[in-house]
C-alpha atoms as a PDB file:
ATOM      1  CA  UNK A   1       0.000   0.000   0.000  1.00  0.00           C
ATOM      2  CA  UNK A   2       3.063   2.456   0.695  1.00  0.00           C
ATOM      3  CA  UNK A   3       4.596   1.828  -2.178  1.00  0.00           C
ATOM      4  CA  UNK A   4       1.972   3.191  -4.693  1.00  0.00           C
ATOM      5  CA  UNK A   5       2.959   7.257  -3.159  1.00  0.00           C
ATOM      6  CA  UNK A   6       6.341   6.722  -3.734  1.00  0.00           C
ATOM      7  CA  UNK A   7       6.039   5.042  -7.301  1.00  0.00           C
ATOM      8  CA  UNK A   8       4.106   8.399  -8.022  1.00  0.00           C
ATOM      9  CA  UNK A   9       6.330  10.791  -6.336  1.00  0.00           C
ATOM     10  CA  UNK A  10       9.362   9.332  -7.881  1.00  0.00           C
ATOM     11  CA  UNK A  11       7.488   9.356 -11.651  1.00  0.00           C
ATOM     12  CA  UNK A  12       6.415  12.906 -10.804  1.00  0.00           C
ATOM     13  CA  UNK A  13      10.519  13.864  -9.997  1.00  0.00           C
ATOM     14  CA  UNK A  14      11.462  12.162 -12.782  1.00  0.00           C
ATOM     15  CA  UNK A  15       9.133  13.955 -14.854  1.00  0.00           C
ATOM     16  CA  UNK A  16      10.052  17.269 -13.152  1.00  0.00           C
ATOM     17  CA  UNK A  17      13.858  16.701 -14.209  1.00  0.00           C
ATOM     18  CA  UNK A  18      13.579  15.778 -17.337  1.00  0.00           C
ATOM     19  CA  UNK A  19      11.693  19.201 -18.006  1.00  0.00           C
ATOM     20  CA  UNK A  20      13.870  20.735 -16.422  1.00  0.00           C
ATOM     21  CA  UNK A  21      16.922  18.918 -18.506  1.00  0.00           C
ATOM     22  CA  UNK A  22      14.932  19.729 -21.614  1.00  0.00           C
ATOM     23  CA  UNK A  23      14.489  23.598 -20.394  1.00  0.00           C
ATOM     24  CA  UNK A  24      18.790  24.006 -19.496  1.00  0.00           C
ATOM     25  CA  UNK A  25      19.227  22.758 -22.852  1.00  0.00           C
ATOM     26  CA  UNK A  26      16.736  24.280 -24.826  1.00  0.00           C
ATOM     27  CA  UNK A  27      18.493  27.596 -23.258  1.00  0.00           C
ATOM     28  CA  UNK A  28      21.734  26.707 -23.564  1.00  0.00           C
ATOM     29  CA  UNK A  29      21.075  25.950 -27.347  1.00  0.00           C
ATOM     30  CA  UNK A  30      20.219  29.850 -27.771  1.00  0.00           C
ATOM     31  CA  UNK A  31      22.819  31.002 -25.995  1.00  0.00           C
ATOM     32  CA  UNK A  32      24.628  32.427 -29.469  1.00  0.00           C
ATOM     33  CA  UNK A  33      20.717  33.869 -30.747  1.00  0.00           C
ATOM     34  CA  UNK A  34      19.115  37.305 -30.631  1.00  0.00           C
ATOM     35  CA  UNK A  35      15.967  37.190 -28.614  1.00  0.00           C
ATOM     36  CA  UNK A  36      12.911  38.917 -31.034  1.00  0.00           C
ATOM     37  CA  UNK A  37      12.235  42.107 -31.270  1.00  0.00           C
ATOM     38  CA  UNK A  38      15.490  43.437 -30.470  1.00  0.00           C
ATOM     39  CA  UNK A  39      17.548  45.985 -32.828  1.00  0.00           C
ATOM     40  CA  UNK A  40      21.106  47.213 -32.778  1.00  0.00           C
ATOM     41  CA  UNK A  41      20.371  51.426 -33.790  1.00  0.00           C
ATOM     42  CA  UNK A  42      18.254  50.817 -36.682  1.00  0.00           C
ATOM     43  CA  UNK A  43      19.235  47.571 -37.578  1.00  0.00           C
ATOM     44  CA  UNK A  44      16.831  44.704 -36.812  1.00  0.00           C
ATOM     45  CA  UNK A  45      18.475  41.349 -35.282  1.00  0.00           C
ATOM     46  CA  UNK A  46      16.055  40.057 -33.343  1.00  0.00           C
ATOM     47  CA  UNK A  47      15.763  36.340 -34.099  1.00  0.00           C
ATOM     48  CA  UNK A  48      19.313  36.100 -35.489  1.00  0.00           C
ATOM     49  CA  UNK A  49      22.463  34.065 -34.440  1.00  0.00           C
ATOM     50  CA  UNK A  50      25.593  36.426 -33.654  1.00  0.00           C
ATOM     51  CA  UNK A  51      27.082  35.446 -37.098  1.00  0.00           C
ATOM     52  CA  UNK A  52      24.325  36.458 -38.830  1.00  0.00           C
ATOM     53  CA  UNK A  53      23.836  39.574 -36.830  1.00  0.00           C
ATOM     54  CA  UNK A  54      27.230  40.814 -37.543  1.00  0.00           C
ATOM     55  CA  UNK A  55      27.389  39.971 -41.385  1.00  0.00           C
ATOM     56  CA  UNK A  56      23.826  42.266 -41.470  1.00  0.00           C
ATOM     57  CA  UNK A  57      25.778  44.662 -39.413  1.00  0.00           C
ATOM     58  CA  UNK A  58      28.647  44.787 -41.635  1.00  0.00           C
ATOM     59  CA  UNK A  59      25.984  45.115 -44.628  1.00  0.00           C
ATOM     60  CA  UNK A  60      24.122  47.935 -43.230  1.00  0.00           C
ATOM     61  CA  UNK A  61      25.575  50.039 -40.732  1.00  0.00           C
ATOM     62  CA  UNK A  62      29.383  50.226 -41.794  1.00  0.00           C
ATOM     63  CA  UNK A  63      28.268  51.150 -45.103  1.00  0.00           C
ATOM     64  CA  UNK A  64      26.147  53.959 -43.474  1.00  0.00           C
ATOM     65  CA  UNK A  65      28.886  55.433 -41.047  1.00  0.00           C
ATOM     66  CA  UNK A  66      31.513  55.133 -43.818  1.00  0.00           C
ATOM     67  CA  UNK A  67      29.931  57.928 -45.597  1.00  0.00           C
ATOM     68  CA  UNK A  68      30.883  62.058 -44.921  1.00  0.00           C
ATOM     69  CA  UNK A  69      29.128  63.793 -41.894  1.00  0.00           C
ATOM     70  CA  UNK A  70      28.122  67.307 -43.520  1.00  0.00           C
ATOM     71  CA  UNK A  71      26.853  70.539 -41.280  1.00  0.00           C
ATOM     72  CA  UNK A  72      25.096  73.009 -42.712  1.00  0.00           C
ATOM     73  CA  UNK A  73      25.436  76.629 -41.510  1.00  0.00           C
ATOM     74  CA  UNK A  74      23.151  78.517 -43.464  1.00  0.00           C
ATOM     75  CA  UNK A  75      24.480  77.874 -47.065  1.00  0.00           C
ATOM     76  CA  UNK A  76      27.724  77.096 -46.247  1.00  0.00           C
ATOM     77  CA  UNK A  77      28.779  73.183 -45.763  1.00  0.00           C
ATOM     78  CA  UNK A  78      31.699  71.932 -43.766  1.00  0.00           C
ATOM     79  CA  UNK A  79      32.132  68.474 -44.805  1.00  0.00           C
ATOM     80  CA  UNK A  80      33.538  65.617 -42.549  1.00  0.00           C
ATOM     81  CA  UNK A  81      34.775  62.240 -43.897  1.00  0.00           C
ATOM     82  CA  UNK A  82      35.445  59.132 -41.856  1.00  0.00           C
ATOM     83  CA  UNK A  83      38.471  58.749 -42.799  1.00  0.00           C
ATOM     84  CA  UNK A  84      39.492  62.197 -40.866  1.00  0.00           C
ATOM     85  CA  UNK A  85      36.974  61.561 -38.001  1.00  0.00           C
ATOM     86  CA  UNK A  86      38.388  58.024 -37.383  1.00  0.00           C
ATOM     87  CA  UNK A  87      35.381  56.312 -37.169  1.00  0.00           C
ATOM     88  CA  UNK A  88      35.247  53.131 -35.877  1.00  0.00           C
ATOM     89  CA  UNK A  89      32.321  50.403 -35.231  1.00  0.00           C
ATOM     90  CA  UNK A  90      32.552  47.420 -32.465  1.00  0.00           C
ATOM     91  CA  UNK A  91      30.596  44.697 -34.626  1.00  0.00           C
ATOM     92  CA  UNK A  92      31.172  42.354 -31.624  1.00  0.00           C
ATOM     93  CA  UNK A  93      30.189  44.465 -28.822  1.00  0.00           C
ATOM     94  CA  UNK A  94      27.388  45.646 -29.918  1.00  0.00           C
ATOM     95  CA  UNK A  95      26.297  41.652 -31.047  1.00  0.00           C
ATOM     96  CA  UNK A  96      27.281  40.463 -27.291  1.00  0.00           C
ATOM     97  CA  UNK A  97      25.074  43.318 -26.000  1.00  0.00           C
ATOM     98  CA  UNK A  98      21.899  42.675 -28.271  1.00  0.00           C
ATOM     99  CA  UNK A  99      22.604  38.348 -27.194  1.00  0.00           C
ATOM    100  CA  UNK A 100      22.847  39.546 -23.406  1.00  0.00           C
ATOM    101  CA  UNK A 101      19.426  42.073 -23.976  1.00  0.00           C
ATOM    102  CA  UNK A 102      17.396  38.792 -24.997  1.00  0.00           C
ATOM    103  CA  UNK A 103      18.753  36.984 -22.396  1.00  0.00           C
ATOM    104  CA  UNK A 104      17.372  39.333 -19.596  1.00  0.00           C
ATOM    105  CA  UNK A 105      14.907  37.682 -16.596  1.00  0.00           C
ATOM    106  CA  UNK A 106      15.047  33.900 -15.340  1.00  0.00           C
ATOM    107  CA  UNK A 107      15.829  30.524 -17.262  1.00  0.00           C
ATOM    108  CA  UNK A 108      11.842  30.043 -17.583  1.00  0.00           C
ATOM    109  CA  UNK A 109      11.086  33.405 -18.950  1.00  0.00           C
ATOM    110  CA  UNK A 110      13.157  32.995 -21.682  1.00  0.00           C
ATOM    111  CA  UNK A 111      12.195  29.598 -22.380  1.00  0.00           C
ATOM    112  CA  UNK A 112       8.781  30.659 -22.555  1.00  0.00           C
ATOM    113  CA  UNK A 113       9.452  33.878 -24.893  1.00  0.00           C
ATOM    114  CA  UNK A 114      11.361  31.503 -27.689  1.00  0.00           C
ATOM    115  CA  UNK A 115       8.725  28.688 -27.671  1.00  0.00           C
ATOM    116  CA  UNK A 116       5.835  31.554 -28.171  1.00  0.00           C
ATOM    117  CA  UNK A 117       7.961  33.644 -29.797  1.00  0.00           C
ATOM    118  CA  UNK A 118       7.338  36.688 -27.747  1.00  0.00           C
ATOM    119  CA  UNK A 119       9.331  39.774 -28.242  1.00  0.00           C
ATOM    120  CA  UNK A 120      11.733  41.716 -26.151  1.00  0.00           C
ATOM    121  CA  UNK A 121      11.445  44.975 -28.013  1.00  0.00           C
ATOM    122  CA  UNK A 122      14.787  46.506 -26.741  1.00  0.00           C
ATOM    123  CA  UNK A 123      17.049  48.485 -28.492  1.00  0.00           C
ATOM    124  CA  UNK A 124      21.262  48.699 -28.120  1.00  0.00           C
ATOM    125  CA  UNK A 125      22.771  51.846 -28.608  1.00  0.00           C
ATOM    126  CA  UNK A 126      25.576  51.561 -31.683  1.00  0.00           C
ATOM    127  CA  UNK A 127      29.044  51.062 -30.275  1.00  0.00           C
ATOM    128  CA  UNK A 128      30.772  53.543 -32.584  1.00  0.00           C
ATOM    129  CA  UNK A 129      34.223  55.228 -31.648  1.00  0.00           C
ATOM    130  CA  UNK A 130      35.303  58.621 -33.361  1.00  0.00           C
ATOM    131  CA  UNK A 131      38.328  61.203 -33.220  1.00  0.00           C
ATOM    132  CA  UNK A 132      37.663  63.665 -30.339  1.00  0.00           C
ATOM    133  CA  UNK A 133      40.355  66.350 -31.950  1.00  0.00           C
ATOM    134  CA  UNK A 134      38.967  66.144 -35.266  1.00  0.00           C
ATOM    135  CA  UNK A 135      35.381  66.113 -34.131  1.00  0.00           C
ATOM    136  CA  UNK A 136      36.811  69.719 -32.736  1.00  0.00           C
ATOM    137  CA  UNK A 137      38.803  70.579 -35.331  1.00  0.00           C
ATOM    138  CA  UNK A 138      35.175  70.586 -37.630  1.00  0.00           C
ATOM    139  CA  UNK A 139      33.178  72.694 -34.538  1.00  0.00           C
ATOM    140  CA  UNK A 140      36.071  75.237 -34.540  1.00  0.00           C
ATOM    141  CA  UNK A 141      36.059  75.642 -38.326  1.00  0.00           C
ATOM    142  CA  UNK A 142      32.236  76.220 -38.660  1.00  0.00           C
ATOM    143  CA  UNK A 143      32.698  78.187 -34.997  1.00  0.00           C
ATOM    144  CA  UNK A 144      35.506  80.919 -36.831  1.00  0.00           C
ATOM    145  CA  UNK A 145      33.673  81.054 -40.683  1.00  0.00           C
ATOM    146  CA  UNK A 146      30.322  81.595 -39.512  1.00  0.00           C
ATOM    147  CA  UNK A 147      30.785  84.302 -36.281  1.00  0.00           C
ATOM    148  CA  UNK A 148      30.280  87.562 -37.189  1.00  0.00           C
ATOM    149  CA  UNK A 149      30.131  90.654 -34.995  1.00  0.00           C
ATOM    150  CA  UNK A 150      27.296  92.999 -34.731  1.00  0.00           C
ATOM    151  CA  UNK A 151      27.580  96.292 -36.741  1.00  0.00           C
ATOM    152  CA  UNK A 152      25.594  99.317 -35.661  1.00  0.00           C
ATOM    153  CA  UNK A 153      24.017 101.785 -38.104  1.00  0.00           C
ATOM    154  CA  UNK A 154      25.773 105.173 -38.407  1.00  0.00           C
ATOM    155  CA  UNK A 155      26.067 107.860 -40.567  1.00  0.00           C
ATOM    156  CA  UNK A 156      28.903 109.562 -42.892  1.00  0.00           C
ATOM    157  CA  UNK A 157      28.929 113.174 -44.289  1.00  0.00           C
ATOM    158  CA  UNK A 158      30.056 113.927 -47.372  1.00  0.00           C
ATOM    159  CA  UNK A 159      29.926 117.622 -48.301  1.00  0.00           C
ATOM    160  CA  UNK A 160      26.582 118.529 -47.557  1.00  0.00           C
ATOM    161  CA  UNK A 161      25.160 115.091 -47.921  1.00  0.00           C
ATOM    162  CA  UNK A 162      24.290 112.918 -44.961  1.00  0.00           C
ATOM    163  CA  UNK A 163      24.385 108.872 -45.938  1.00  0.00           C
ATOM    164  CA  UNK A 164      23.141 106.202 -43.870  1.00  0.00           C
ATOM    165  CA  UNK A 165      25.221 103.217 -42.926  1.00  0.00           C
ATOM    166  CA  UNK A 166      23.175 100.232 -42.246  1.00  0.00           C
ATOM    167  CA  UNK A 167      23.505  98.220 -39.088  1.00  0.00           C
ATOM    168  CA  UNK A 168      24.561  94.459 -39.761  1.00  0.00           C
ATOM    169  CA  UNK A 169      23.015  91.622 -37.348  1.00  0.00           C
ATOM    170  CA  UNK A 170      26.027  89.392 -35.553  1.00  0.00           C
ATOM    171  CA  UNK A 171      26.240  85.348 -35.773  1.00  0.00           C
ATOM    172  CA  UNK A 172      27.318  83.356 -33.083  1.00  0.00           C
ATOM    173  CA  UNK A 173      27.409  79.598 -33.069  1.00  0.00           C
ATOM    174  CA  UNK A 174      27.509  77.517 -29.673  1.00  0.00           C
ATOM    175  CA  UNK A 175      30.101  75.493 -29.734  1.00  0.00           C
ATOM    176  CA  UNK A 176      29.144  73.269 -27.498  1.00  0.00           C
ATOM    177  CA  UNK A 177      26.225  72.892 -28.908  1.00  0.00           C
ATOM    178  CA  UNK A 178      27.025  71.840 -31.965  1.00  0.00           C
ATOM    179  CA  UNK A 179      30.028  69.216 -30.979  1.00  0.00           C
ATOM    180  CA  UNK A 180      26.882  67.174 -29.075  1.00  0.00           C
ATOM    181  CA  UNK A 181      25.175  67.119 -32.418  1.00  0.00           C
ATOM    182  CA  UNK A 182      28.057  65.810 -34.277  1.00  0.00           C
ATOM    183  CA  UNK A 183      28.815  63.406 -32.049  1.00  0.00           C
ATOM    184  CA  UNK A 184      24.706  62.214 -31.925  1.00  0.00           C
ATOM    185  CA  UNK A 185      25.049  61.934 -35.991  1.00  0.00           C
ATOM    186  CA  UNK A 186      28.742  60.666 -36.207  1.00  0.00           C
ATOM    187  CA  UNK A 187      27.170  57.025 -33.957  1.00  0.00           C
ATOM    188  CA  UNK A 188      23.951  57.447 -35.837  1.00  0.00           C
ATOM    189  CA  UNK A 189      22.839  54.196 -38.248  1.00  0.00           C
ATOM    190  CA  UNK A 190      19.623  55.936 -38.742  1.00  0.00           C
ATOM    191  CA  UNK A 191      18.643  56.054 -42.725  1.00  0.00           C
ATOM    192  CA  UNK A 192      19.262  59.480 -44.429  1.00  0.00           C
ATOM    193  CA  UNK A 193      21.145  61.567 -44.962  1.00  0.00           C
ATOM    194  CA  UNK A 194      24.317  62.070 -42.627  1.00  0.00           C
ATOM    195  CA  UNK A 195      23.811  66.204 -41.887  1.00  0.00           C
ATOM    196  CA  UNK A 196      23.555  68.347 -38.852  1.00  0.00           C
ATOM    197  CA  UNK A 197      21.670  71.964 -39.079  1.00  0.00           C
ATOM    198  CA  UNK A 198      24.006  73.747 -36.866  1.00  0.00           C
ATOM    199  CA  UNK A 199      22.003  76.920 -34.944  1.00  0.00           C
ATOM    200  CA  UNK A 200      23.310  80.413 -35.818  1.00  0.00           C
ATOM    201  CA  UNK A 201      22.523  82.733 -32.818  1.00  0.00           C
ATOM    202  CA  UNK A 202      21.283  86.438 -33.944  1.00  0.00           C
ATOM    203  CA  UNK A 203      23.073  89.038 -32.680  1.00  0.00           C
ATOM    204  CA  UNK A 204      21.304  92.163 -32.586  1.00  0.00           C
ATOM    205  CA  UNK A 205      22.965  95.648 -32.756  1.00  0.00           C
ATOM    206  CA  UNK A 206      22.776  98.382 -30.287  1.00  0.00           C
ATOM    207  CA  UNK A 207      21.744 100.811 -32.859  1.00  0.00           C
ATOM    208  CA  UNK A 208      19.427  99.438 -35.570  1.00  0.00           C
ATOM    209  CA  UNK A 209      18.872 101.226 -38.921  1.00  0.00           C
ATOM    210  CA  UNK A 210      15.389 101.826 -37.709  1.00  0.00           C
ATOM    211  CA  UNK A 211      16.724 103.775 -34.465  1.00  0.00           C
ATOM    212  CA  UNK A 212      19.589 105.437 -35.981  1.00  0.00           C
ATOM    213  CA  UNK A 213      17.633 108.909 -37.109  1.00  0.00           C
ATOM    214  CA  UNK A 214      16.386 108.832 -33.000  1.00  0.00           C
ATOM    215  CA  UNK A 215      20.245 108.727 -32.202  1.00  0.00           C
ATOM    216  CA  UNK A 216      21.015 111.407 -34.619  1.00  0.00           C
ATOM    217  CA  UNK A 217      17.938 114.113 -34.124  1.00  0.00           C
ATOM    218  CA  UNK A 218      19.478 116.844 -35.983  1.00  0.00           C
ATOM    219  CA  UNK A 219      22.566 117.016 -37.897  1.00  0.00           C
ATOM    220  CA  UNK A 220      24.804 119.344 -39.328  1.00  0.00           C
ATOM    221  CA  UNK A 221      27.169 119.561 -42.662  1.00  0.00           C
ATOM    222  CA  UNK A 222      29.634 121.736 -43.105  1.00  0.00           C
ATOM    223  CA  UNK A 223      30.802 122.373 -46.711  1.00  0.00           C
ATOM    224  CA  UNK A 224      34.162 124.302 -46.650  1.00  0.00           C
ATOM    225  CA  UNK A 225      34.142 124.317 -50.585  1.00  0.00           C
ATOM    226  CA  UNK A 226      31.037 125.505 -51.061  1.00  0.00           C
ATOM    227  CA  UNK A 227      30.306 127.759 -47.906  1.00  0.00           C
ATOM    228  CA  UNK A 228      27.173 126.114 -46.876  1.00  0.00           C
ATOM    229  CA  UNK A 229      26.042 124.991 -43.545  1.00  0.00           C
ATOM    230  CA  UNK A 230      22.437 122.454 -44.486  1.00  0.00           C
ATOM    231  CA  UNK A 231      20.397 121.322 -41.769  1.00  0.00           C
ATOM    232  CA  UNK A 232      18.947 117.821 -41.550  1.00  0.00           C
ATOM    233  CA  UNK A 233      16.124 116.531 -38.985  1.00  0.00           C
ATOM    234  CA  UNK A 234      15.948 113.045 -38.435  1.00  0.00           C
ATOM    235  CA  UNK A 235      18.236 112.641 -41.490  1.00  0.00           C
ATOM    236  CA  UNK A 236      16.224 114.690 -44.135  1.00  0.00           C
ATOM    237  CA  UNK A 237      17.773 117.858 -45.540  1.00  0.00           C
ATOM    238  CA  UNK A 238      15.497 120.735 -43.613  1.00  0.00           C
ATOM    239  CA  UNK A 239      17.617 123.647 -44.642  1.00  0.00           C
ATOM    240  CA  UNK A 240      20.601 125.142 -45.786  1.00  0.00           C
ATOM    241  CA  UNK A 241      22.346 128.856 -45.264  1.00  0.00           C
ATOM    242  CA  UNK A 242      25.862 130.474 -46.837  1.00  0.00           C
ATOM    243  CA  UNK A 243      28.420 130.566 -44.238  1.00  0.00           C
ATOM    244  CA  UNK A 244      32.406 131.581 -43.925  1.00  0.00           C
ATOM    245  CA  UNK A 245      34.460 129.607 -43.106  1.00  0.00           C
ATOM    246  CA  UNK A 246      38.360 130.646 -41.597  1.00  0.00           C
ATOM    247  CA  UNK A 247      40.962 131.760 -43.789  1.00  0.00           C
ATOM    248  CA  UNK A 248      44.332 130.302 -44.943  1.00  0.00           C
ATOM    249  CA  UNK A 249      46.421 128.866 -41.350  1.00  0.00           C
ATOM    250  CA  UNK A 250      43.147 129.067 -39.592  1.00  0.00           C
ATOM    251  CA  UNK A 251      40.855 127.054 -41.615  1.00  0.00           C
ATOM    252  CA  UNK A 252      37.430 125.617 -39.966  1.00  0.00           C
ATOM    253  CA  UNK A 253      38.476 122.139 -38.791  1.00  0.00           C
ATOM    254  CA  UNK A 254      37.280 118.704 -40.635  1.00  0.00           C
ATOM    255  CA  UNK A 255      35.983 116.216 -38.478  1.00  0.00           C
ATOM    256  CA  UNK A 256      32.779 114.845 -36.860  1.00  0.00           C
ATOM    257  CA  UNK A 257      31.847 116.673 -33.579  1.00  0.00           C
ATOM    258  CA  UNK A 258      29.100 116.561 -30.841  1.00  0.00           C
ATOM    259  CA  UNK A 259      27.303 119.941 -29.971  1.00  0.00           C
ATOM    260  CA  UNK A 260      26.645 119.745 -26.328  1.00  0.00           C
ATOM    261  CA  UNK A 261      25.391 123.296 -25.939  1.00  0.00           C
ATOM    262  CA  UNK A 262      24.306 125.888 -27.681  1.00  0.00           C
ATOM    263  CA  UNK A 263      24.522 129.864 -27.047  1.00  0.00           C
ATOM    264  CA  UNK A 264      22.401 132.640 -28.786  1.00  0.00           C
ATOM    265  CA  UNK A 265      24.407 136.034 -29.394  1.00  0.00           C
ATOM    266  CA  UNK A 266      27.206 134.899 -27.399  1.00  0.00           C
ATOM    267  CA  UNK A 267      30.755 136.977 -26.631  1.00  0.00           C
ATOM    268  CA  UNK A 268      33.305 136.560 -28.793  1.00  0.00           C
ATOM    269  CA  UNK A 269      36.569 135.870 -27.250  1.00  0.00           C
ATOM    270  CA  UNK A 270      39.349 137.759 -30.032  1.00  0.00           C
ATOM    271  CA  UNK A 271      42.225 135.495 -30.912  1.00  0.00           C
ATOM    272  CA  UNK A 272      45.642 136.467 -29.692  1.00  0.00           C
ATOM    273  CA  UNK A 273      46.522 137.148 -34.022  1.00  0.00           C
ATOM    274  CA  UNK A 274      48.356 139.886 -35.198  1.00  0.00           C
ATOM    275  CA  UNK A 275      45.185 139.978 -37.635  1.00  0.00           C
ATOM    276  CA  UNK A 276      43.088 141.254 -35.025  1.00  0.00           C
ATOM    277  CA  UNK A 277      44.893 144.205 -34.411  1.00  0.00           C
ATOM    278  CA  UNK A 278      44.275 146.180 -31.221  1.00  0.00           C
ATOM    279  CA  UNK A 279      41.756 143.251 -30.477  1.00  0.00           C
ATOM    280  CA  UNK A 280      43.479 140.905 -30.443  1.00  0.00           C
ATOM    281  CA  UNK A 281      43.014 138.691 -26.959  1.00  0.00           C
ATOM    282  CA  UNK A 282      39.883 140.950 -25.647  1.00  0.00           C
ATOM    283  CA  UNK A 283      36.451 139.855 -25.368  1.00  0.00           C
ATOM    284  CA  UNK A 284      33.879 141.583 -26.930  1.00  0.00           C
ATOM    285  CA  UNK A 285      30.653 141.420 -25.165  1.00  0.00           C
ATOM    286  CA  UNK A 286      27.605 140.354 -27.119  1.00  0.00           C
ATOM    287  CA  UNK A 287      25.283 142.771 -28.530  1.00  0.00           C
ATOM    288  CA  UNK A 288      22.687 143.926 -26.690  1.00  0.00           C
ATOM    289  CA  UNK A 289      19.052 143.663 -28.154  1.00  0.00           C
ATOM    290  CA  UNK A 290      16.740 146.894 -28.298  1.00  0.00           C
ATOM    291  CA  UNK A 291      13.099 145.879 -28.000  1.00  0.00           C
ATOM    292  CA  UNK A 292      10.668 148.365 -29.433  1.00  0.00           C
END
């Protein structure tokens, strides 16, 4: 009568081990495959052996990173090739990741997910190595060719003309920013084409075009040759009078100048000149108005 539990305990253990026998080596049989649903950048290997995975590898990716990085800086192109940036792609470490990404939870798990071919949907980021210094070497050249300082709007005279200079917006590039997208697209398998946008910063000027005839309210022109003195008003000719200007050895000075005041009927104070005769170094008073 005892002997009937045991018989059926021992079948049941027997049972139990095999299984498990069958389950170690049904695991240990995929220990070289790529679980489903698992992709190495943009290439899918799920359901692969590691041979296989690295010849579609080869096929795919190498023939994707082999090609010139270009960046684009507003129309200008600074062009990369992988030759210069020393790219390099670890086929086998990037297989022995996507092999150890299927292989993730417990003996049973895995088991389970090949026999109902369930998928892992995981993705291992491209193992791609690259020249630091010429990675730099391309930031620094689109950094120098593309900066540009601002340039504020002014004005130049010329006789009794008054022409308007127009401001010029700066460029800046980030240089950081830019190295951390060349690096993104130098490891990138992704299909198309191999180009970064780099960002050109605006620089605006502290006097626009727009503001310039605020800055310069009223201006005057002084035309030695022609013995005028015009008058502009937020940079349009309002007026223009006959003027003299000083002789031979004391001539009226070229230049730009600032008025910062401005008298009405002031004193004169005589040069020190033989030509001013017994004047010369006194100050005569200004004229006094009569009001009728």
């Amino acid at each position: 009568m005892r002997r009937a539990p045991l018989l059926i305990i021992a079948s049941v253990l027997v049972v139990a081990l095999a299984c498990a026998g069958s389950v170690f080596a049904y695991d240990t049989g995929r220990s070289d495959a790529i679980a489903k649903g698992v992709r190495i950048g943009a290439v899918d290997v799920g359901g692969l052996e590691a041979d296989a995975a690295r010849a579609k590898l080869r096929a795919s990716m190498l023939d994707r990173l082999q090609r010139p990085l270009v960046v684009l800086a507003g129309e200008t192109r600074f062009a990369l090739s992988a030759r210069e940036a020393r790219i390099k792609a670890d086929i086998d470490a990037m297989v022995t990741a996507a092999v150890k990404r299927g292989r993730d939870g417990s003996i049973l798990q895995r088991t389970w997910r090949g026999l109902t071919g369930a998928a892992v949907n995981s993705t291992v980021e491209p193992e791609v190595g690259y020249s630091r210094a010429a990675v730099q070497r391309l930031v620094d050249k689109v950094r120098v060719k593309m900066t540009r300082k601002p340039v504020d709007a002014d004005i130049t005279v010329q006789g009794d003309s008054v022409q308007v200079r127009k401001a010029v917006t700066g460029l800046s590039v980030d240089p950081d920013e830019l190295r951390a997208q060349v690096v993104r697209a130098l490891a990138s398998d992704i299909v198309g084409p191999r180009e970064v946008r780099a960002k050109l910063r605006k620089t605006v000027p502290k006097v626009t075009t727009k503001r310039l005839a605020t800055k310069y309210p009223v201006v005057l022109t002084v035309d030695r040759s022609r013995y005028r003195i015009t008058l502009f008003k937020k940079l349009k000719k309002a007026a223009s009078y006959g003027i003299a200007v000083g002789q031979a050895g004391l001539e009226t000075p070229a230049g730009r100048y600032a008025i910062h005041n401005k008298a009405v009927n002031p004193a004169w104070s005589v040069p020190n000149s033989a030509w001013a005769g017994s004047l010369a170094g006194s100050v005569i008073p200004a004229a006094r108005r009569t009001t009728r």
